[in-house]
Protein backbone atom coordinates (compact mmCIF):
# COMPACT_ATOMS: atom_id res chain seq x y z
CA UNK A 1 -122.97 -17.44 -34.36
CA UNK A 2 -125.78 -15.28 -34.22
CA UNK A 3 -126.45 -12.06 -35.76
CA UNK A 4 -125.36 -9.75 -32.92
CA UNK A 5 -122.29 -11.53 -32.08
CA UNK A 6 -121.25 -11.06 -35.94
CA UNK A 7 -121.93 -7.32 -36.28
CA UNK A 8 -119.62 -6.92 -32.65
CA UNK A 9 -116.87 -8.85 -34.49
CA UNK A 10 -116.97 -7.11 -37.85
CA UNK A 11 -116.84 -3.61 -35.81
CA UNK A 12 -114.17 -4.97 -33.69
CA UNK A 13 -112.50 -5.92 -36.33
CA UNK A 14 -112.94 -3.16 -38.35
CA UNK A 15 -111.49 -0.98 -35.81
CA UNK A 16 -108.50 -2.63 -34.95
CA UNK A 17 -107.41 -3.17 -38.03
CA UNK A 18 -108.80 0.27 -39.61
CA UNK A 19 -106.87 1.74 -36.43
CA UNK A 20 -103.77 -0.19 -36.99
CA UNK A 21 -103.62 0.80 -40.92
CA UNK A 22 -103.90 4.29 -39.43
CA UNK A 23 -100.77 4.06 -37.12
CA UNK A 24 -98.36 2.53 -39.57
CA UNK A 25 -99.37 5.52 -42.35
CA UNK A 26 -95.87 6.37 -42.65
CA UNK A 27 -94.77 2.60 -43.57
CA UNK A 28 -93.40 2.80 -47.51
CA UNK A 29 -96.64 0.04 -47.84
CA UNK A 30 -99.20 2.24 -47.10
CA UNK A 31 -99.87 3.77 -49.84
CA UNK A 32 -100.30 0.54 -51.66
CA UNK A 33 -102.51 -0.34 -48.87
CA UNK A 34 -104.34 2.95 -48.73
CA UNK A 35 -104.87 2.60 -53.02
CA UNK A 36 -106.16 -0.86 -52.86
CA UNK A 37 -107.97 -1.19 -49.68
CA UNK A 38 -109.06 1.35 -47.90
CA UNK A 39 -109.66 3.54 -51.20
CA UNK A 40 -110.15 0.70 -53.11
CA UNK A 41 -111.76 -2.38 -52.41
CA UNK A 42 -113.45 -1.76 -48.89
CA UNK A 43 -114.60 1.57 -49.63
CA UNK A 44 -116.34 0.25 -52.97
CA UNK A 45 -117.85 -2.61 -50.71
CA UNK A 46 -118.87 -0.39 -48.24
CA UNK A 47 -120.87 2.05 -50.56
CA UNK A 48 -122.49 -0.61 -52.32
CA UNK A 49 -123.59 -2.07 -48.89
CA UNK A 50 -125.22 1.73 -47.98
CA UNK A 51 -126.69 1.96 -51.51
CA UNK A 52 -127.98 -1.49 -51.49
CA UNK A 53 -129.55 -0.32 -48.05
CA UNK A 54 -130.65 2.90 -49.35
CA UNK A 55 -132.24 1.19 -52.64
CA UNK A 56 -135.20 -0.18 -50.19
CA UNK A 57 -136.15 3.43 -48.38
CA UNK A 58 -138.50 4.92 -51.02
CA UNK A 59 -140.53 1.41 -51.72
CA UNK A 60 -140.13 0.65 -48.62
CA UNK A 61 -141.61 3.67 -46.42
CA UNK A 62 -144.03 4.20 -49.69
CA UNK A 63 -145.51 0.33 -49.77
CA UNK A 64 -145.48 0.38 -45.84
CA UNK A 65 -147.20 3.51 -45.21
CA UNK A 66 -149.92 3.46 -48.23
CA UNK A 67 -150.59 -0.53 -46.48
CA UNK A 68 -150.56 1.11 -43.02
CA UNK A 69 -153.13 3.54 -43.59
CA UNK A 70 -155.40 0.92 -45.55
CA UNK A 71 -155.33 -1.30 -41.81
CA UNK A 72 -156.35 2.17 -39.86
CA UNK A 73 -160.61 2.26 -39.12
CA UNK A 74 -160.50 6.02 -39.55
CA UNK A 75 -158.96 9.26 -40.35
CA UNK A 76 -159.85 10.63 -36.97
CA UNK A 77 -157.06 7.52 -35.96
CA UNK A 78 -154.44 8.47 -38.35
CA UNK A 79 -154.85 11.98 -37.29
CA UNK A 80 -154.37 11.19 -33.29
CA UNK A 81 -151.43 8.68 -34.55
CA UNK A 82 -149.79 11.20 -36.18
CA UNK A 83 -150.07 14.41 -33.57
CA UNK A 84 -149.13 11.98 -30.79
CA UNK A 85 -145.93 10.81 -32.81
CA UNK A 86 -145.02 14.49 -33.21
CA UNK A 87 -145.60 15.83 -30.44
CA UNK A 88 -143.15 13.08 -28.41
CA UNK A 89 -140.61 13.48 -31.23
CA UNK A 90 -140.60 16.91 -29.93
CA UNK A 91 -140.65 16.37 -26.13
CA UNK A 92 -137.81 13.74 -26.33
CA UNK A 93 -135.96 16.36 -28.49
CA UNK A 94 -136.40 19.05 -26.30
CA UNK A 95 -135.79 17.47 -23.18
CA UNK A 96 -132.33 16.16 -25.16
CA UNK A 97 -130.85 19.53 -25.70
CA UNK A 98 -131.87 20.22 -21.97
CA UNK A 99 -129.85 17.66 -20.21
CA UNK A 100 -127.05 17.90 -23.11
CA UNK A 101 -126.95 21.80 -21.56
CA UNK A 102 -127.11 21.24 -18.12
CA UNK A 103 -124.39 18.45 -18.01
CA UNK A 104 -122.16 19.80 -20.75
CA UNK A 105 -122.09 23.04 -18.24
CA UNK A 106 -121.36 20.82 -15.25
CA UNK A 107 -117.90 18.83 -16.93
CA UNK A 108 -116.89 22.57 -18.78
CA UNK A 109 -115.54 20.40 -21.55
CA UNK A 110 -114.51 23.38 -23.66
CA UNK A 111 -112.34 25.02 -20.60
CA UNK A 112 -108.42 25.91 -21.47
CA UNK A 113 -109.07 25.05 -25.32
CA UNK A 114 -106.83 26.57 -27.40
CA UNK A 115 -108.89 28.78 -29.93
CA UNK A 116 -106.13 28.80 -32.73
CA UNK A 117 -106.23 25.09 -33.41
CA UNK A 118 -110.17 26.39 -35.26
CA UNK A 119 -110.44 27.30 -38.99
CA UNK A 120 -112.52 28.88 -41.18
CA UNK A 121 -116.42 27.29 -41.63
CA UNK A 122 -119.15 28.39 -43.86
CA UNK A 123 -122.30 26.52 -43.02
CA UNK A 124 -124.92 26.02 -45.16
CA UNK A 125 -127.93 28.24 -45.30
CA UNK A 126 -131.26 26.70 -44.31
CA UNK A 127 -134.09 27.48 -45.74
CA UNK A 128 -137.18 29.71 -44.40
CA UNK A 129 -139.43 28.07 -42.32
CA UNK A 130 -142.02 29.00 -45.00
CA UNK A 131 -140.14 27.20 -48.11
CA UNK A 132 -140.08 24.22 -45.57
CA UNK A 133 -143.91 24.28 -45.06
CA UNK A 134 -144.45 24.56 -48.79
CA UNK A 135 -141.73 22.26 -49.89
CA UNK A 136 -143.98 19.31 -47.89
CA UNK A 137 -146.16 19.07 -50.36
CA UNK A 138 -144.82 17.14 -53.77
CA UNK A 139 -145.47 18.87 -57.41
CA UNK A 140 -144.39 15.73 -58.35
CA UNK A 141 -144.71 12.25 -56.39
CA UNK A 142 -142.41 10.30 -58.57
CA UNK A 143 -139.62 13.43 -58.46
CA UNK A 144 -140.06 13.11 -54.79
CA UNK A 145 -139.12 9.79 -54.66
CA UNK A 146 -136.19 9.70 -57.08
CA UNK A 147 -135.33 12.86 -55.14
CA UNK A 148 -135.31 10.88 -51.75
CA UNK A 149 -137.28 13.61 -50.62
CA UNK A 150 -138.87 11.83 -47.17
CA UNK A 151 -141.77 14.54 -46.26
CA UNK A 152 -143.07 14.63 -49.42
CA UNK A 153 -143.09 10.71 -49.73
CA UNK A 154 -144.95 10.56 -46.45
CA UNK A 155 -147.54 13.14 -47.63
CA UNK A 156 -148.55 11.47 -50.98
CA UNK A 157 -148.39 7.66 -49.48
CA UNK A 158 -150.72 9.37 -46.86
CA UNK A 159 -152.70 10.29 -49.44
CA UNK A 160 -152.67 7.76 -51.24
CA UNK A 161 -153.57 5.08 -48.88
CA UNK A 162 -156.38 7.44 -47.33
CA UNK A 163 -158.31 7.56 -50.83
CA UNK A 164 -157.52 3.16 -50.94
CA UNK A 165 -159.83 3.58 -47.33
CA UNK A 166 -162.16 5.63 -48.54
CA UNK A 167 -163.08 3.42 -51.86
CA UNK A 168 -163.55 0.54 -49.37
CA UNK A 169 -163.98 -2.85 -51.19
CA UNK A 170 -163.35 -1.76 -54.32
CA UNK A 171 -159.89 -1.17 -53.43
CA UNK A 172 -159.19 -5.00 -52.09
CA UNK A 173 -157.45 -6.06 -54.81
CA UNK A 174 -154.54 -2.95 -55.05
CA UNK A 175 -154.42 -3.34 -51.04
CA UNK A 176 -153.27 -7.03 -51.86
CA UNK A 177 -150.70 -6.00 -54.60
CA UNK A 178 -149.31 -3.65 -51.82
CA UNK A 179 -149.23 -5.91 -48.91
CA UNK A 180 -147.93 -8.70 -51.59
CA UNK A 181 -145.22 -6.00 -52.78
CA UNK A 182 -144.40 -5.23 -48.90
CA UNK A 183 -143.32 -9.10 -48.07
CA UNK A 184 -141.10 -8.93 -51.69
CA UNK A 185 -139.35 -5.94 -50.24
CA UNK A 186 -138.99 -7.50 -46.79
CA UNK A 187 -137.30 -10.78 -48.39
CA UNK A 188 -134.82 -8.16 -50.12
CA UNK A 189 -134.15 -6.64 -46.61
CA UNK A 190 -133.35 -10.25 -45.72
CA UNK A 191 -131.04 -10.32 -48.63
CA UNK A 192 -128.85 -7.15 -47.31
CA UNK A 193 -129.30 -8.26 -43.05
CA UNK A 194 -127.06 -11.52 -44.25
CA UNK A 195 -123.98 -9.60 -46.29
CA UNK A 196 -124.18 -6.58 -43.40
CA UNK A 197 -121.40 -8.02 -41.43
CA UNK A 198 -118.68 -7.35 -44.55
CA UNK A 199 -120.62 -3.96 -45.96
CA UNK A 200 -120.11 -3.15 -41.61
CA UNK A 201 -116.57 -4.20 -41.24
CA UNK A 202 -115.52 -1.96 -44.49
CA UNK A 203 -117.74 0.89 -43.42
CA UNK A 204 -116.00 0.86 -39.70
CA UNK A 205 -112.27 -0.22 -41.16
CA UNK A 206 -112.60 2.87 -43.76
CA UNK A 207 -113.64 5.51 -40.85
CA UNK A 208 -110.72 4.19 -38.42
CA UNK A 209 -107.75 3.95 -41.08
CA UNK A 210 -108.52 7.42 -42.81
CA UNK A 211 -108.90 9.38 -39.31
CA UNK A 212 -107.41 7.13 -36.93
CA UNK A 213 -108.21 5.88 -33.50
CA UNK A 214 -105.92 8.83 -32.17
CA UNK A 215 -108.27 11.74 -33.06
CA UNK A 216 -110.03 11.70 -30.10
CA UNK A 217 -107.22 12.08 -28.13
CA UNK A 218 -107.50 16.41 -29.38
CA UNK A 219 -111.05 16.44 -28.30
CA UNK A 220 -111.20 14.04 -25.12
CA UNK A 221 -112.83 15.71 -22.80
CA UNK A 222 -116.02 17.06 -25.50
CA UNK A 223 -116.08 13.39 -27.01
CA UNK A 224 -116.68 11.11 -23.59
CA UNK A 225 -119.23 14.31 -22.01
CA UNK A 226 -121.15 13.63 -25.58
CA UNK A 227 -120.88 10.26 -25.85
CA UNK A 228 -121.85 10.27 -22.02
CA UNK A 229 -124.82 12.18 -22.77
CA UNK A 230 -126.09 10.37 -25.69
CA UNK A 231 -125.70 7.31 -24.08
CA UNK A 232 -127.65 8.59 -21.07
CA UNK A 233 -130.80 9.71 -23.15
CA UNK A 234 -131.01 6.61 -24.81
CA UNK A 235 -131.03 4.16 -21.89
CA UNK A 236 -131.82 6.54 -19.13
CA UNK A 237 -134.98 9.02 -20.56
CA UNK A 238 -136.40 6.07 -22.95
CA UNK A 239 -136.35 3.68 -20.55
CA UNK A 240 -138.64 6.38 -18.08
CA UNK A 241 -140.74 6.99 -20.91
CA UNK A 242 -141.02 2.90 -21.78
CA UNK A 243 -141.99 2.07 -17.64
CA UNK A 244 -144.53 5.32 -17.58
CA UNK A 245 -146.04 3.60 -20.31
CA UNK A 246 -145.97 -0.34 -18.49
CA UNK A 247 -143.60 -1.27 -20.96
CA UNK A 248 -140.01 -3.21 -20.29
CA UNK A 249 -137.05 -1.15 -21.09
CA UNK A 250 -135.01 -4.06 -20.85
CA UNK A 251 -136.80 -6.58 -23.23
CA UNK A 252 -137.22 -3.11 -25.68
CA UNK A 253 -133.30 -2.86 -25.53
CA UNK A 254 -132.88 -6.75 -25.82
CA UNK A 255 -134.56 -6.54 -29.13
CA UNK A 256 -133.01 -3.44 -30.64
CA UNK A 257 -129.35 -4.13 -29.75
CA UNK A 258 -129.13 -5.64 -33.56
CA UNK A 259 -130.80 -2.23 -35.21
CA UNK A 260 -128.51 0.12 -32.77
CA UNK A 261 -125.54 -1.73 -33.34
CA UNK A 262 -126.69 -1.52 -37.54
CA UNK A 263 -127.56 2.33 -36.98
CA UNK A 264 -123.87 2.77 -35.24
CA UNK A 265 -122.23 0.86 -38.16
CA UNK A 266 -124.04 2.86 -41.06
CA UNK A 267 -124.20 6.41 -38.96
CA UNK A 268 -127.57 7.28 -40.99
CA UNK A 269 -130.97 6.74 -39.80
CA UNK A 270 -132.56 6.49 -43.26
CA UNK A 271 -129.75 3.31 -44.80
CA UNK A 272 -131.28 1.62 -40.93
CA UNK A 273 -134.71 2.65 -42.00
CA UNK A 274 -135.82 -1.10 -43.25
CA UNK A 275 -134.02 -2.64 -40.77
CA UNK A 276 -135.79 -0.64 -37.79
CA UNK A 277 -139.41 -1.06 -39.52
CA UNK A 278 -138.82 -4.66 -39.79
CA UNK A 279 -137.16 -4.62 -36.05
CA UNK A 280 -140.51 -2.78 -34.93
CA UNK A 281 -143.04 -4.75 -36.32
CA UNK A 282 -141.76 -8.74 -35.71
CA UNK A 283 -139.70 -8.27 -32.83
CA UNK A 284 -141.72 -5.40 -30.75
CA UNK A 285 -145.16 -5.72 -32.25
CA UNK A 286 -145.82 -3.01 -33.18
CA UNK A 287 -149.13 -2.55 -35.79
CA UNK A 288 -148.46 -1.66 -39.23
CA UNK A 289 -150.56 1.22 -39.13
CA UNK A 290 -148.00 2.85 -36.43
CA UNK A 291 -145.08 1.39 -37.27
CA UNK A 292 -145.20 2.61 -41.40
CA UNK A 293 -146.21 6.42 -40.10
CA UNK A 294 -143.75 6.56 -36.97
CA UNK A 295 -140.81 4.87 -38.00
CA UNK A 296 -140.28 7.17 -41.05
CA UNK A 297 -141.78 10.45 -39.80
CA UNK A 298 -139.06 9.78 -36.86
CA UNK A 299 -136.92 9.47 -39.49
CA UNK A 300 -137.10 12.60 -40.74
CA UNK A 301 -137.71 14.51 -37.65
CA UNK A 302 -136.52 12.80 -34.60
CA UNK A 303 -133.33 14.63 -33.82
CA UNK A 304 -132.31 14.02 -30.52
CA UNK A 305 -128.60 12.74 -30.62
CA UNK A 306 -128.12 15.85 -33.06
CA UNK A 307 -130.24 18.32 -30.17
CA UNK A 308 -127.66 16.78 -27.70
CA UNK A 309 -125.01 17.40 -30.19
CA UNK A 310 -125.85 21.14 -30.61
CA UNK A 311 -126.16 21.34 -26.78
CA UNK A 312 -122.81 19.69 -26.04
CA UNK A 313 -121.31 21.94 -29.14
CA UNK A 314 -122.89 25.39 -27.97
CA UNK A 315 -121.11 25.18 -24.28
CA UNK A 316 -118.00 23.74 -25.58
CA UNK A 317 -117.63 26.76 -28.45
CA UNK A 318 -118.93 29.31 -25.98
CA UNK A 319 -116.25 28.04 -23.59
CA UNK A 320 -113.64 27.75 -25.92
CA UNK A 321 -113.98 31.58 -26.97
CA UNK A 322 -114.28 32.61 -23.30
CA UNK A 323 -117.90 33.47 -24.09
CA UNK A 324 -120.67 33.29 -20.98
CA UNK A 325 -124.44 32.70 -21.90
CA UNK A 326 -126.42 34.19 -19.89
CA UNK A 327 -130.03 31.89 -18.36
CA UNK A 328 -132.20 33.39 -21.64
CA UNK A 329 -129.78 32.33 -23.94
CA UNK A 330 -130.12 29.00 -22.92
CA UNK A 331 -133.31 29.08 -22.96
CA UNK A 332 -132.90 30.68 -26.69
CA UNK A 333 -130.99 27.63 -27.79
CA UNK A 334 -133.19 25.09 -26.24
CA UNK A 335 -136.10 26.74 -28.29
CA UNK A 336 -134.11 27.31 -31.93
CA UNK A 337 -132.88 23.75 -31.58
CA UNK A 338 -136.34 22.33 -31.02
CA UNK A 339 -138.25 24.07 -33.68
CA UNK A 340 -135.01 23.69 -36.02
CA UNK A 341 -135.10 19.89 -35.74
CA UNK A 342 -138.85 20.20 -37.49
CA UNK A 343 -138.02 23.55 -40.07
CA UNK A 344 -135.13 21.61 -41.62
CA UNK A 345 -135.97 18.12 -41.88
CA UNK A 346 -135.33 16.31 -44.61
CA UNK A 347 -132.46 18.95 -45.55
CA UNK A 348 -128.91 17.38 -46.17
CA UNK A 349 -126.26 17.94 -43.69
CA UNK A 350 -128.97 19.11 -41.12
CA UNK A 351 -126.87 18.52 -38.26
CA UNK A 352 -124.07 21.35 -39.33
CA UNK A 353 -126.60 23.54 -40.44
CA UNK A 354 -128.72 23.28 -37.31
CA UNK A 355 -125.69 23.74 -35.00
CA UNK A 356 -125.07 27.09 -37.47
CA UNK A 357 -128.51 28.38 -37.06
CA UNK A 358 -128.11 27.85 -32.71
CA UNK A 359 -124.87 29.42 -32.70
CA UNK A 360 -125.81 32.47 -34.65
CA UNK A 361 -129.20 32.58 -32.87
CA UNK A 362 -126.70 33.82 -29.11
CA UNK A 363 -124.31 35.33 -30.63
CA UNK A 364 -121.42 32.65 -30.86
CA UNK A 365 -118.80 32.22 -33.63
CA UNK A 366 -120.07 29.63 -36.46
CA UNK A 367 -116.23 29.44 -37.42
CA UNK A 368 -116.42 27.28 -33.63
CA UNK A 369 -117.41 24.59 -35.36
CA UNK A 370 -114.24 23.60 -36.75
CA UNK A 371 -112.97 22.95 -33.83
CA UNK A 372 -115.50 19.78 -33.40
CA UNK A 373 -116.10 18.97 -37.02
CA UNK A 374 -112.81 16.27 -36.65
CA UNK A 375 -114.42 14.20 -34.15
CA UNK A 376 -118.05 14.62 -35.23
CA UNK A 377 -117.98 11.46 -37.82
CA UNK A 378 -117.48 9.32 -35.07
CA UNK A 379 -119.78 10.57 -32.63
CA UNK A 380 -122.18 10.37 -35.28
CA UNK A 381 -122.12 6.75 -35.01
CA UNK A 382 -123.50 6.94 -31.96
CA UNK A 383 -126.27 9.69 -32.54
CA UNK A 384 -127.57 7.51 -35.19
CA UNK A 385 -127.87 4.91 -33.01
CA UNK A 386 -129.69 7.11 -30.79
CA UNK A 387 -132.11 8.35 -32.74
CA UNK A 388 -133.15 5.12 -34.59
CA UNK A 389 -134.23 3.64 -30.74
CA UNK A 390 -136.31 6.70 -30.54
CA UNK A 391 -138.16 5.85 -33.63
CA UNK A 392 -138.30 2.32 -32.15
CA UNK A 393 -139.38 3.61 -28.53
CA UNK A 394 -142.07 6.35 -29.81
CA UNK A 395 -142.93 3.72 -32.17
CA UNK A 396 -144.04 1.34 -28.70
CA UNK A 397 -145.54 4.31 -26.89
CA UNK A 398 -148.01 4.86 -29.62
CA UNK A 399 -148.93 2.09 -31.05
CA UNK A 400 -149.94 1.29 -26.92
CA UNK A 401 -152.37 4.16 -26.94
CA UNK A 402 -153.96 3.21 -29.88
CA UNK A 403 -154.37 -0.18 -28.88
CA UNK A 404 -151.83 -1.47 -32.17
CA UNK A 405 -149.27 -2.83 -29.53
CA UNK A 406 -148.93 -6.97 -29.42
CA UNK A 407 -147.96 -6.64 -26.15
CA UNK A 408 -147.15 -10.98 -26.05
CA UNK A 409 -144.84 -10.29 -29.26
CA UNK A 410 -143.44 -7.22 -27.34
CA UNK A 411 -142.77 -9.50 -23.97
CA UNK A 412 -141.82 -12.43 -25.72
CA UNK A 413 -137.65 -12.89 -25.04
């Protein structure tokens, strides 16, 4: 059985029966169910799959990058590799939040909601945009990294591997130990791929027997226009971008069905992280020297299933509370969300607090988002899933500009 074909049957799995647990709640069982398994034994397998997953980010985006940047000729390259990456992070993203608008307003998914059913929310407060600037660059490397703190890993490995170029041969030897450390941490990645169908059915099992299957019954109409959205960007505006670029959409999708259907298992783009570098480098050859700056900069920054979330949320609040936006404050939100997605990267629980910051921003009730926040674990699945093929995808586009694309590994089915 291949590896696809077993993810698909531990999430089917893990939904049905996670679902079924769920319905038969009130059985006098249940709570020795509930206390042994889904509390118990399949939640403590589950975590120790995402911490075992986890456990390779920081080597891994740290050993990749500082090896990337030793393969790049110059650091007139590394600079056009890295303002190209950004800059389509940010187009995708913006052009996310615009279609998540524009439909969301079309289906009215927030019409006839009943306001009541919303309680009290107190979101997070982000920081300045000037504490996010300054917080990029590390005091401390090795606090960074048991912090989990990606910018500032990113900045030092960048460092780091530019002063291993500029030494030039003298440097040979500690670019071997890295490239020799990078295949060690690729064999563990190995290691986790082969136990991911168990850590994926207890992940998915836990989500569906603690809220149920019947959850999105409440929020119907917002959950298919969002999941309809997200869907949309991923295989409808990549798969533009992919062809303006001569590449196959289809063969791209082919070979990241495996990290998607990871990404939707997990719902975080940083536990997929080592599966999407390792994706993007053997499967769509891609060069190291894109691949170990795009993949985790995209990481960090590339927001787009949360933009579409914060698009999808805004009408549906706004709707909800009989509020009408007028053209500017569309605009307003497309803007805030955009710039947002970059000012609080790397913050936890960005999602909530960017969807704070856009509300506030036109005037609408933050306590809204309580009326979403049920539903918003499992759509999260599938924003995760979105945003780690728009790692892949920018991943492609660049790597093809700078002439770093194996286009026969990329074509090769």
């Amino acid at each position: 059985m291949s590896f696809t074909l077993r993810i698909l049957l531990a999430m089917f799995l893990g939904i049905s029966l996670g679902s079924l647990t769920n319905a038969f709640q009130s059985f006098f069982l249940f709570e020795l169910v509930s206390s042994y398994l889904v509390t118990g034994l399949f939640d403590v397998i589950g975590q120790i799959f995402i911490n075992l997953l986890k456990l390779l980010v920081v080597p891994l985006v740290f050993v990749s990058l500082v090896c990337g940047v030793g393969q790049v000729s110059s650091g007139t390259q590394l600079g056009s590799i890295g303002f190209k990456s950004a800059f389509l992070y940010m187009l995708t993203t913006s052009f996310a939040i615009c279609s998540a608008l524009l439909i969301a307003s079309f289906f009215s998914p927030g019409a006839g909601i009943n306001i009541e059913s919303a309680s009290t929310f107190s979101a997070p407060e982000a920081p300045s945009l000037k504490d996010t600037f300054i917080n990029i660059f590390p005091t401390n490397p090795i606090s960074a990294m048991s912090e989990g703190n990606m910018l500032q890993i990113i900045v030092f490995a960048l460092l780091f591997g530019y002063g291993l170029l500029k030494i030039g041969e003298k440097g040979e030897k500690i670019k071997n130990f890295f490239e020799n450390l990078y295949q060690i941490i690729l064999q563990i990645v190995n290691i986790v791929i082969l136990i991911s169908p168990i850590g994926v059915f207890c992940l998915i099992f836990n989500i569906f027997a603690t809220l149920g299957i019947e959850i999105i019954n409440d929020l119907l109409e917002y959950f298919l226009v969002l999941s309809f959205i997200l869907v949309f960007h991923a295989f409808f505006t990549y798969s533009i971008i992919l062809s303006l670029s001569k590449l196959n959409p289809y063969i791209f999708f082919i070979k990241m069905r495996e990290t998607m259907l990871f990404a939707f298992s997990t719902s975080s783009s940083s536990a997929t992280m080592p599966i999407t570098l390792k994706t993007v480098e053997e499967k769509l050859g891609v060069g190291k020297s894109v691949s170990s700056f795009c993949v985790p900069l995209g990481t960090t920054i590339n927001m787009d299933g949360t933009a579409i979330m914060q698009g999808v949320a805004t009408v549906f609040i706004a709707q909800a509370f009989s509020i009408d936006l007028s053209f500017s404050e569309y605009l307003m939100v497309i803007l805030t969300a955009t710039l947002a997605s970059i000012g609080t990267a790397g913050v936890p629980g960005v999602g909530l607090i960017m969807l704070a910051m856009v509300l506030q921003q036109v005037g609408l009730p933050v306590e809204g988002i309580a009326l979403i926040i049920g539903v918003d674990r499992l759509l999260d699945m599938i924003r995760t899933a979105v945003n780690v093929s728009g790692d892949a995808m920018v991943s492609c586009i660049v790597a093809k500009s700078e002439n770093e694309l194996n286009e026969a590994t990329f074509n090769k089915v």
